[in-house]
Protein backbone atom coordinates (compact mmCIF):
# COMPACT_ATOMS: atom_id res chain seq x y z
CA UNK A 1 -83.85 6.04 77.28
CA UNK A 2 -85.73 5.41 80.19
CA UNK A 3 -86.35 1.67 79.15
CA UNK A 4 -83.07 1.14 78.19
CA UNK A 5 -81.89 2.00 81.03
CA UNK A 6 -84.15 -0.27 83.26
CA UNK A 7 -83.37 -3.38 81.02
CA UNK A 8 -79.87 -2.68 81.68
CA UNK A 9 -80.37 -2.54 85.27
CA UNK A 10 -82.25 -5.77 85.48
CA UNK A 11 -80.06 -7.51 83.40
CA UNK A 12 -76.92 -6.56 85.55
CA UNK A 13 -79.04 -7.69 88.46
CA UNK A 14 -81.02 -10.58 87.06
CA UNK A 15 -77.92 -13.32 87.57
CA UNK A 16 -78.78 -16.73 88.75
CA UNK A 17 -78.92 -17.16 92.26
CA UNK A 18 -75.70 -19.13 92.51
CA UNK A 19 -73.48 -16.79 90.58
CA UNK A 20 -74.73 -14.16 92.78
CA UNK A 21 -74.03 -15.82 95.93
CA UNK A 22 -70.60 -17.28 94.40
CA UNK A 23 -69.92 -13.16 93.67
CA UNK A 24 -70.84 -11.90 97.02
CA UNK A 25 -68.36 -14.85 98.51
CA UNK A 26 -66.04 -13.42 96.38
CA UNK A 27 -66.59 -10.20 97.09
CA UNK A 28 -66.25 -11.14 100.97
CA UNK A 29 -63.09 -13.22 101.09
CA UNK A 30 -61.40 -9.85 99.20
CA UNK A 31 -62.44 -7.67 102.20
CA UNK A 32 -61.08 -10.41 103.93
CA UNK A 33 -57.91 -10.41 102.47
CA UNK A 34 -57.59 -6.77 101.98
CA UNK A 35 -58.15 -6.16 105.69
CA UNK A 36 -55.33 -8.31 106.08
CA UNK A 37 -53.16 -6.95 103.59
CA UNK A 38 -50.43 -4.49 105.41
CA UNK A 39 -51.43 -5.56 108.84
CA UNK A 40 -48.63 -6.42 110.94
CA UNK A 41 -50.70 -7.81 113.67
CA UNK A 42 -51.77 -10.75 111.85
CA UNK A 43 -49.05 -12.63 113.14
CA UNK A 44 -49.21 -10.92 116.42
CA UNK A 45 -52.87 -11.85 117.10
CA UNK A 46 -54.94 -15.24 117.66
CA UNK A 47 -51.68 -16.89 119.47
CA UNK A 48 -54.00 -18.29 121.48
CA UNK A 49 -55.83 -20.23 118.92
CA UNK A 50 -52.40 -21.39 117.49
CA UNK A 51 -51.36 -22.61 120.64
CA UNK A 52 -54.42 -24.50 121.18
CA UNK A 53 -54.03 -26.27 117.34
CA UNK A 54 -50.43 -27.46 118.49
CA UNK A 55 -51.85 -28.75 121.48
CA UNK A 56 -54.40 -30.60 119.50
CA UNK A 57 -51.97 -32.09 117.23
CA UNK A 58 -49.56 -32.99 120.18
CA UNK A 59 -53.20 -34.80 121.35
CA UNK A 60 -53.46 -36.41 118.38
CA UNK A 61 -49.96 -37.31 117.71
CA UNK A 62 -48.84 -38.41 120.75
CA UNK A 63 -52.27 -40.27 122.20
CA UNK A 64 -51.01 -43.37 123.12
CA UNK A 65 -48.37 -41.74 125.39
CA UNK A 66 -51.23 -40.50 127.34
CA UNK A 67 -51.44 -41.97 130.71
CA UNK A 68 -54.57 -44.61 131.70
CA UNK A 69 -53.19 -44.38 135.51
CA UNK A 70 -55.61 -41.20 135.95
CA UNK A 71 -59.25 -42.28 135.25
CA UNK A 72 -57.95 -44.23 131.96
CA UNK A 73 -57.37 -41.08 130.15
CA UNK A 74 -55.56 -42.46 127.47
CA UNK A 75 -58.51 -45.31 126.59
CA UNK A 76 -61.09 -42.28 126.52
CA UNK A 77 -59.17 -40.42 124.31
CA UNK A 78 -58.28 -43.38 122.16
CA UNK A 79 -62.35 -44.23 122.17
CA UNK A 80 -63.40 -40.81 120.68
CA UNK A 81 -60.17 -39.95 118.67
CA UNK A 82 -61.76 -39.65 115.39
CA UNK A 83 -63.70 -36.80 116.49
CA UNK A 84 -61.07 -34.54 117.36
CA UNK A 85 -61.01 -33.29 113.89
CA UNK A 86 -64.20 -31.85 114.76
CA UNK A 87 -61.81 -29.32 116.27
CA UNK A 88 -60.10 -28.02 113.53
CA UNK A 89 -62.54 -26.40 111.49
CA UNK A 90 -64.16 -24.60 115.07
CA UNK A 91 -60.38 -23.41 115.46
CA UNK A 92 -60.07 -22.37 111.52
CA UNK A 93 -63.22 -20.03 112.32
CA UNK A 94 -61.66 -18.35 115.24
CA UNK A 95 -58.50 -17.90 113.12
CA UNK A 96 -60.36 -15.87 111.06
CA UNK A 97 -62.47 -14.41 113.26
CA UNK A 98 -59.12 -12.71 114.71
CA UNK A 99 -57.28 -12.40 111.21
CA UNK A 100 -54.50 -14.43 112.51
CA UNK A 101 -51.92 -15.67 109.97
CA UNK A 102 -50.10 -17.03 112.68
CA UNK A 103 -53.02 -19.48 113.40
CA UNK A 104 -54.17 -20.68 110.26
CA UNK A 105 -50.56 -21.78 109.31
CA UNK A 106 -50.28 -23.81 112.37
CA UNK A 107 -53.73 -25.30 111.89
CA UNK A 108 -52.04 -27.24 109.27
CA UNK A 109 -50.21 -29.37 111.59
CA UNK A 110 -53.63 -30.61 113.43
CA UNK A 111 -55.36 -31.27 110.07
CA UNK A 112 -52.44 -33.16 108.80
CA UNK A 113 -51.60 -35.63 111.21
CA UNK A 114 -55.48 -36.21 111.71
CA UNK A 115 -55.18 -37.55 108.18
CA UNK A 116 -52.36 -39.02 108.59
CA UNK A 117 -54.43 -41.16 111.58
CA UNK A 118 -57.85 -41.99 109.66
CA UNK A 119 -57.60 -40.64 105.77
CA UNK A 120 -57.46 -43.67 104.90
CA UNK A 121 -61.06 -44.31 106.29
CA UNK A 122 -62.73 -42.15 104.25
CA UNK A 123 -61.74 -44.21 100.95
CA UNK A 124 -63.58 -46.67 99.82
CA UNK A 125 -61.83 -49.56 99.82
CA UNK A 126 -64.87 -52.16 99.55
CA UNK A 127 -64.23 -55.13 97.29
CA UNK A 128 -65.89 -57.94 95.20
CA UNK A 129 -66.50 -61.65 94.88
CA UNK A 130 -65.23 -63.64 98.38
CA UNK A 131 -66.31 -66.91 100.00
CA UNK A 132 -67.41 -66.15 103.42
CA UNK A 133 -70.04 -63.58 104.77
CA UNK A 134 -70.29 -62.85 108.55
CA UNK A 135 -72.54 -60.68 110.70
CA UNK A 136 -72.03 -59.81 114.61
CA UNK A 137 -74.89 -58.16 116.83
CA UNK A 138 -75.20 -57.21 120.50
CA UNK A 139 -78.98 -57.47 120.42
CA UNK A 140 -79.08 -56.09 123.47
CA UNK A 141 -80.52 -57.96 127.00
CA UNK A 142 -83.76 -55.11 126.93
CA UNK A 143 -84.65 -56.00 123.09
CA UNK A 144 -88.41 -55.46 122.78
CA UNK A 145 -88.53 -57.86 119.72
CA UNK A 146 -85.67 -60.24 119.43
CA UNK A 147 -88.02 -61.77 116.82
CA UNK A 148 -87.80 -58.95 114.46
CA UNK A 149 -84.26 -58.33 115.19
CA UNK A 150 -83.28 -62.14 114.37
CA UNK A 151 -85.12 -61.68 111.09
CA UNK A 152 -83.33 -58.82 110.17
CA UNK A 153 -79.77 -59.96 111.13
CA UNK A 154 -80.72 -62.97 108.95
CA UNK A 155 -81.96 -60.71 105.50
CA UNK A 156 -77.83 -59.73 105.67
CA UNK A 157 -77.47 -62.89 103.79
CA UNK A 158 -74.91 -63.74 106.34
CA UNK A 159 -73.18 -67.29 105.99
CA UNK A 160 -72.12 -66.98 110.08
CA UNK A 161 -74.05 -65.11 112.68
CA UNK A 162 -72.87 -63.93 115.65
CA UNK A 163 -75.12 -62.77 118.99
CA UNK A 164 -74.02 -61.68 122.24
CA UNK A 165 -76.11 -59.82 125.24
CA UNK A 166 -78.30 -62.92 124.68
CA UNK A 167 -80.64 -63.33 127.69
CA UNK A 168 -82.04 -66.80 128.75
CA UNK A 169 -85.98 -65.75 128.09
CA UNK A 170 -84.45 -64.69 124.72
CA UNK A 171 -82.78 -67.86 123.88
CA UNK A 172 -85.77 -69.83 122.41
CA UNK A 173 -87.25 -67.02 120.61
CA UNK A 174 -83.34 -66.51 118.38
CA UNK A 175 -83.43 -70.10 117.67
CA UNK A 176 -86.74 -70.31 116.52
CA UNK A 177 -86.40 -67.25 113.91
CA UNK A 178 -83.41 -68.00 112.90
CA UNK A 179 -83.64 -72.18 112.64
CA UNK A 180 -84.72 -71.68 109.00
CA UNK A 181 -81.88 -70.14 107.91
CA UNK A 182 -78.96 -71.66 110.16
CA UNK A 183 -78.82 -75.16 110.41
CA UNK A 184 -76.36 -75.18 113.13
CA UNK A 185 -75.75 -73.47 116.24
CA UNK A 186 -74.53 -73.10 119.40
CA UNK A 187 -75.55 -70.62 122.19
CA UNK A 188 -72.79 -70.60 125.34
CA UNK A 189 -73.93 -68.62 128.57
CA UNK A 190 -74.92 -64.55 126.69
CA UNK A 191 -73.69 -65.59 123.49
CA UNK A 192 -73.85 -67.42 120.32
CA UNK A 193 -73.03 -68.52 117.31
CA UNK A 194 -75.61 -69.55 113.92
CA UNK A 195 -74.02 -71.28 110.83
CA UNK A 196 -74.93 -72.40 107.58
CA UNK A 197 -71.97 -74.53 107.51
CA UNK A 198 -71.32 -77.50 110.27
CA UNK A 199 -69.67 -76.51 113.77
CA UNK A 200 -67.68 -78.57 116.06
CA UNK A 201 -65.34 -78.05 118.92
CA UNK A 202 -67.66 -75.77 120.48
CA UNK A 203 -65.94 -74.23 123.78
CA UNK A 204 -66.58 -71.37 126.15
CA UNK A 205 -63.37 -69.05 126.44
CA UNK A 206 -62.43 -68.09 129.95
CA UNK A 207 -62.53 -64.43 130.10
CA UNK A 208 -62.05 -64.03 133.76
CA UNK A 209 -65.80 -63.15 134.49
CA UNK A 210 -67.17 -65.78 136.50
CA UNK A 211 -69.70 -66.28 134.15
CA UNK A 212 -69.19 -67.16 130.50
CA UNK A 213 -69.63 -64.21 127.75
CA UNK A 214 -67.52 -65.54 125.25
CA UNK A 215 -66.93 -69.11 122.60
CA UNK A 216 -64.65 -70.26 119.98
CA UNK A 217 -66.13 -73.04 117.27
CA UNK A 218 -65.12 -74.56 113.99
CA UNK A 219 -66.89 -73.50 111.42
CA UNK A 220 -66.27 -76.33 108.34
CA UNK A 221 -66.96 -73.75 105.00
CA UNK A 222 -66.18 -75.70 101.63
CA UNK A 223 -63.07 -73.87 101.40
CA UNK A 224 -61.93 -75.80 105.27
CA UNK A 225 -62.36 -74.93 108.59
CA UNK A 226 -62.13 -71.49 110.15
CA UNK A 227 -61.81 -71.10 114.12
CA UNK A 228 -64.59 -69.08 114.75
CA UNK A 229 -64.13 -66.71 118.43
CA UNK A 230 -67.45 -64.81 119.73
CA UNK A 231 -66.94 -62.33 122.79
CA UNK A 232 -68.58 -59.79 124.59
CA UNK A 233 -66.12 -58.08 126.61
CA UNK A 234 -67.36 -55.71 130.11
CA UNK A 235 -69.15 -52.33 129.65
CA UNK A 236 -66.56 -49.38 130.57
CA UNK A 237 -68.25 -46.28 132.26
CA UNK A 238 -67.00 -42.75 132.70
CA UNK A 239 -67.80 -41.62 136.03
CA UNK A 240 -67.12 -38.52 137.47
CA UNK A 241 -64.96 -39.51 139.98
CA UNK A 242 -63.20 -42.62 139.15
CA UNK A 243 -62.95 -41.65 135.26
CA UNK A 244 -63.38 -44.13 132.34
CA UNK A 245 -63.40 -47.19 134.33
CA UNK A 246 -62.54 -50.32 132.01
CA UNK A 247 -60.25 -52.39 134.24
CA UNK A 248 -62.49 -55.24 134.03
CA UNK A 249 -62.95 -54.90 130.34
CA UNK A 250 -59.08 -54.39 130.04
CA UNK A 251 -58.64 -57.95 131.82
CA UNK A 252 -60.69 -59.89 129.72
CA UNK A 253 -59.10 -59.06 126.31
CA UNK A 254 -56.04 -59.83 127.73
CA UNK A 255 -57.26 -63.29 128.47
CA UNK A 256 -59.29 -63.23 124.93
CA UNK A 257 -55.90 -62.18 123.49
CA UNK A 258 -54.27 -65.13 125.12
CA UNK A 259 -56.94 -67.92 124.15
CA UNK A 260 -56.41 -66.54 120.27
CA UNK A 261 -52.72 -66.60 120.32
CA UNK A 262 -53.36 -70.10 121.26
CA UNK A 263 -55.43 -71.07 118.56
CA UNK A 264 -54.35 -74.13 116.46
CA UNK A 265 -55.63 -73.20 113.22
CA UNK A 266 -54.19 -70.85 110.67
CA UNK A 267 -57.64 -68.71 110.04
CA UNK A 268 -59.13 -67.05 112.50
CA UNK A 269 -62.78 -65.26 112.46
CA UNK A 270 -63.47 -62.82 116.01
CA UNK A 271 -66.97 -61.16 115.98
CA UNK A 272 -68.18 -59.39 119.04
CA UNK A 273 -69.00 -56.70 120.76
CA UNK A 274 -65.33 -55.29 122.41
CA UNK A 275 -66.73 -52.40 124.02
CA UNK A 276 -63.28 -51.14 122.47
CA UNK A 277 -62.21 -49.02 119.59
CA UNK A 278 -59.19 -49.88 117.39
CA UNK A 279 -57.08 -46.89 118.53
CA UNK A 280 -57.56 -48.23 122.45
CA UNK A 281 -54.47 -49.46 123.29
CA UNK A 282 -56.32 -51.59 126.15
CA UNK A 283 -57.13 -54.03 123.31
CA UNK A 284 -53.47 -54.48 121.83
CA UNK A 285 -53.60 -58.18 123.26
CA UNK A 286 -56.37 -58.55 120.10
CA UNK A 287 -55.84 -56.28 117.65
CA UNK A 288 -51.98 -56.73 117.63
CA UNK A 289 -52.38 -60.46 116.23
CA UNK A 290 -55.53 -59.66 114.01
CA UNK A 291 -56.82 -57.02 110.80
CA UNK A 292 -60.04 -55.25 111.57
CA UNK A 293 -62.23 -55.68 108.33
CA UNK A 294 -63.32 -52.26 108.47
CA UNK A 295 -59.75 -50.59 108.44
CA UNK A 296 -58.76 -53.45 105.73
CA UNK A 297 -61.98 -53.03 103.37
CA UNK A 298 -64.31 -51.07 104.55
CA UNK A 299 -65.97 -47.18 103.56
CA UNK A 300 -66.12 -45.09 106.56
CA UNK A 301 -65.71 -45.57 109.95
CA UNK A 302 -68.50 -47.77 110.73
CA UNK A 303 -69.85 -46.55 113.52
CA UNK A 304 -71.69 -48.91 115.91
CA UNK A 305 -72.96 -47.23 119.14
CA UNK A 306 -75.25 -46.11 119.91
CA UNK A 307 -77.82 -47.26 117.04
CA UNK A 308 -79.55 -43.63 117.23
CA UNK A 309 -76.11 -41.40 116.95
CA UNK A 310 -72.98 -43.91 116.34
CA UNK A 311 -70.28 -42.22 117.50
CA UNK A 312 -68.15 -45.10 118.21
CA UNK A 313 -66.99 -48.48 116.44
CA UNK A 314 -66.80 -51.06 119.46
CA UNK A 315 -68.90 -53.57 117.72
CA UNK A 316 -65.59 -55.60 115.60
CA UNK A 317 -65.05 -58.26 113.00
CA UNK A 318 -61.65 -58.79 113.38
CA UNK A 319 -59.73 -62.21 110.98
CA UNK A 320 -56.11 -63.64 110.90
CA UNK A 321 -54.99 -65.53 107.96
CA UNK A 322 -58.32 -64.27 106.46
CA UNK A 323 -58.45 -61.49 103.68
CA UNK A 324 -61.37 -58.93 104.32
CA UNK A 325 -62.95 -57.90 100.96
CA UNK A 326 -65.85 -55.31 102.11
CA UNK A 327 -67.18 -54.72 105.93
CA UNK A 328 -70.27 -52.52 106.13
CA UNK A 329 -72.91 -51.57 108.90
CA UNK A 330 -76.18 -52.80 108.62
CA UNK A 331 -79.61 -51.16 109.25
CA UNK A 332 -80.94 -50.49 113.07
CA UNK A 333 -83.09 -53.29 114.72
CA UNK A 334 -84.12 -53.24 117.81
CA UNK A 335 -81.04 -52.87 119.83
CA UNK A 336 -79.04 -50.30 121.00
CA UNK A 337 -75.66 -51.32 118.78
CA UNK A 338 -76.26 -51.54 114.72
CA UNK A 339 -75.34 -54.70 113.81
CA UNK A 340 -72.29 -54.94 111.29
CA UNK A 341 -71.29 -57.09 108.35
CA UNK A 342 -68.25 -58.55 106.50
CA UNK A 343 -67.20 -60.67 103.12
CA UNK A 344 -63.91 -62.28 103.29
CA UNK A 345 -61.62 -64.30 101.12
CA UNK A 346 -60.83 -67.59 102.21
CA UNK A 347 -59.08 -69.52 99.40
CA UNK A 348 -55.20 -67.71 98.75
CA UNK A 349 -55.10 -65.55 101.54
């Protein structure tokens, strides 16, 4: 009797370890619930926490009716929007934490209309076949190999490169790395453009610097010519006094809005560092008139910045009468921006 009864007992206790884990969650949540159960309070308590979900969906909701008069609050928001969500699940903790009803139901709001805002990002929505690839990297003016970091933009297999932050020493060492692979270039004050195919009607844009950061070029593919548009636009900086100062950067995508709307041709290719997300409304005199390939067809949100921790996309491929079929990040180089990628359809689009 005395071995039976130990083989029972070890046999009750012998489960696997996930079943025993997945029965002492069980076992938890019905505490959980059967604390709750009867409690009148749990729609008296955690008000706090509810009120501080509706604020965070009013954030959400409403973030372009933020103001930018007080230290750009609006851009900064719009810059690190995508993170708010990080919110929610912090603020479903504390709802249970103080067994409030009251704030898990209005937690639903936040989580909804964040995925109402970027669900659609976290589908992958990469495609096949296509006629053009393109690259764009800010290799950054301290690069400690530009060598190395040429080569590696150049492995993308990229039909069009891109370069901006490109310093004078820097110049020759880019066009000797990369001469193998592009037969034609053009470099135009800090940036510049590589192509397989011929260019012509090379240009700096006037972005109201004083000092030219940004080109357009036609690039002649087999499938006809594609304006081509390279920019770096100014750095913002939050400061602790003025805010998130981006006046300067505001100004020149106006102007780089303007020179695009003027473009003569039908398809249009921008790659550059915008020091801009999407969601900033600073950059409506771009985005308005063009698709990002990343929201169109790409997996993710395609961080850029900074290379060790991206936290932000301000690194953009952005077309017009172009049809993005996949836009993906590519690995870290040297710099302090990972450069980024895109296939797009030419022909029928």
């Amino acid at each position: 009797m005395a071995q039976q009864a130990y083989m029972t007992e070890t046999d009750d206790g012998g489960s696997s370890g996930p079943e025993r884990r997945g029965d002492r969650f069980r076992r938890l949540i019905g505490r959980l619930v059967s604390g709750w159960r009867g409690d009148p309070r749990i729609w008296r308590r955690g008000l706090v926490v509810a009120a501080l979900a509706l604020l965070l969906s009013l954030v959400m909701l409403l973030h372009s009716r933020i103001p930018n008069r007080f230290g750009n609050l609006g851009s900064l928001t719009e810059t690190f929007l995508p993170w708010f969500g990080l919110f929610i699940p912090v603020l479903v903790l504390l709802a249970l934490v103080r067994r409030s009803a009251s704030a898990l139901i209005a937690l639903v709001l936040p989580a909804v209309v964040w995925l109402n805002l970027f669900g659609g990002l976290l589908s992958d929505k990469t495609g096949s076949g296509g006629d053009l690839t393109v690259a764009t990297h800010n290799v950054n003016a301290d690069n400690p190999d530009p060598s190395d970091t040429a080569r590696d933009v150049a492995a993308s297999g990229a039909d069009v490169v891109a370069l901006e932050e490109l310093t004078a020493s820097a110049v020759p060492v880019y066009e000797k790395a990369l001469a193998a692979t592009y037969r034609y270039h053009s470099v135009q004050g800090t940036v510049g453009l590589w192509s397989t195919y011929p260019l012509s009607g090379v240009e700096p844009v006037d972005i109201k610097l004083g000092w030219t950061r940004a080109m357009r070029a036609t690039v002649t593919t087999p499938e006809g010519e594609v304006a081509f548009y390279v920019a770096h636009l100014p750095s913002v900086r939050v400061k602790l006094q003025a805010g998130f100062t981006a006046r300067q950067r505001d100004k020149s995508a106006d102007a780089l809005g303007e020179a695009i709307a003027d473009e003569p041709l039908s398809r249009v290719i921008l790659l550059g560092d915008l020091n801009g997300t999407m969601n900033d409304r600073s950059l409506n005199a771009v985005s308005s008139q063009m698709r990002s390939t990343q929201g169109a067809a790409g997996d993710g949100f395609g961080f850029s910045w900074p290379a060790s921790f991206p936290m932000a996309r301000i690194d953009q491929i952005l077309v017009r009468g172009v049809e993005p079929v996949t836009s993906w990040t590519l690995p870290q180089t040297g710099s302090d921006h990972l450069p980024i990628a895109a296939r797009v359809k030419l022909t029928g689009s």
